[in-house]
Protein backbone atom coordinates (compact mmCIF):
# COMPACT_ATOMS: atom_id res chain seq x y z
CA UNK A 1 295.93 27.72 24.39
CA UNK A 2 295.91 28.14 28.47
CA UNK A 3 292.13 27.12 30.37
CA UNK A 4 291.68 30.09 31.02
CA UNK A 5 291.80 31.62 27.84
CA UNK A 6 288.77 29.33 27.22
CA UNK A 7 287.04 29.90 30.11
CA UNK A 8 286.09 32.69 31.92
CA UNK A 9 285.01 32.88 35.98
CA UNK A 10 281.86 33.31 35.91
CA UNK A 11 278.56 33.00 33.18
CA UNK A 12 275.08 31.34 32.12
CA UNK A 13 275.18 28.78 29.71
CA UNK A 14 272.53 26.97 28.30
CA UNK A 15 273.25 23.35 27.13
CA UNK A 16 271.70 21.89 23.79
CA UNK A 17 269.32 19.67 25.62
CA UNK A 18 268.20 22.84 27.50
CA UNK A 19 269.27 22.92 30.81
CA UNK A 20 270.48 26.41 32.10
CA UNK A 21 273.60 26.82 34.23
CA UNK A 22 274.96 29.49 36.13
CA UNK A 23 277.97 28.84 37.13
CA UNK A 24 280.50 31.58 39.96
CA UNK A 25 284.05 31.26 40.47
CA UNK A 26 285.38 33.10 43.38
CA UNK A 27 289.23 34.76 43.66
CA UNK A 28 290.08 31.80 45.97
CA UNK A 29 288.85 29.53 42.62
CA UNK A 30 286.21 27.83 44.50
CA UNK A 31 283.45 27.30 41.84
CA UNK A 32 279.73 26.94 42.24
CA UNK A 33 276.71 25.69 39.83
CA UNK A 34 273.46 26.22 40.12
CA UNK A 35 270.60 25.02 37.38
CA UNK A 36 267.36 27.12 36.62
CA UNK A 37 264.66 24.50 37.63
CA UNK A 38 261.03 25.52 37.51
CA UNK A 39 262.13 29.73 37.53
CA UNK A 40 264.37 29.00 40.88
CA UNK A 41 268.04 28.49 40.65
CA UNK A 42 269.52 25.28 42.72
CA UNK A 43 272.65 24.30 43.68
CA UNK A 44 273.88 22.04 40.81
CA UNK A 45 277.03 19.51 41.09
CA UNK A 46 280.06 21.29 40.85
CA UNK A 47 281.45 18.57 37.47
CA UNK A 48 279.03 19.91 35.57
CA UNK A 49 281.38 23.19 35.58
CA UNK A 50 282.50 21.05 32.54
CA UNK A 51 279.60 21.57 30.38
CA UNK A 52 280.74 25.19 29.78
CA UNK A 53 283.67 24.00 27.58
CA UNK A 54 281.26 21.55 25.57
CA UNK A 55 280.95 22.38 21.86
CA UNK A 56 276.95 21.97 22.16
CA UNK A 57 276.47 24.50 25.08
CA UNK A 58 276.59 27.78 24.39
CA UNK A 59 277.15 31.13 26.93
CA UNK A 60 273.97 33.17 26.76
CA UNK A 61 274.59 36.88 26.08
CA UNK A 62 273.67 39.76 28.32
CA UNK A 63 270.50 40.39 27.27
CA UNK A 64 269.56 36.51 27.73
CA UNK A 65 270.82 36.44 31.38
CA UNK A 66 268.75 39.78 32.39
CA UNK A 67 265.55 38.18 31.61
CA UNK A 68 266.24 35.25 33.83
CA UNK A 69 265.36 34.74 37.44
CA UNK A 70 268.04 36.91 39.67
């Protein structure tokens, strides 16, 4: 099975021990994380990209993501 097949471009995920992650991958591939931290979104480091693939975080579904912070 290919990466990408796994892994899609962009998405939120939210990791068992709670932390929220948005994480953007543009057409060039450059990819950006940010974290929800006290209802604002900051610029995260870009390895934890690598959470998104872990068996204990989990991508939040549509209706999840709209009642976030934009």
């Amino acid at each position: 099975m290919a990466y990408s097949d796994l892994v899609t471009g962009s998405g939120v995920y939210r990791t068992k021990l709670g932390k929220t992650l948005r994480i953007s991958e543009s057409d060039e591939g450059a990819i950006r994380v940010e974290l929800l931290e006290d209802g604002a979104w900051v610029a995260g480091p870009v390895r934890m990209a690598g959470l998104r693939l872990s068996s204990t975080t989990r991508k939040l579904s549509s209706r999840e993501v709209h009642s976030l912070p934009a």
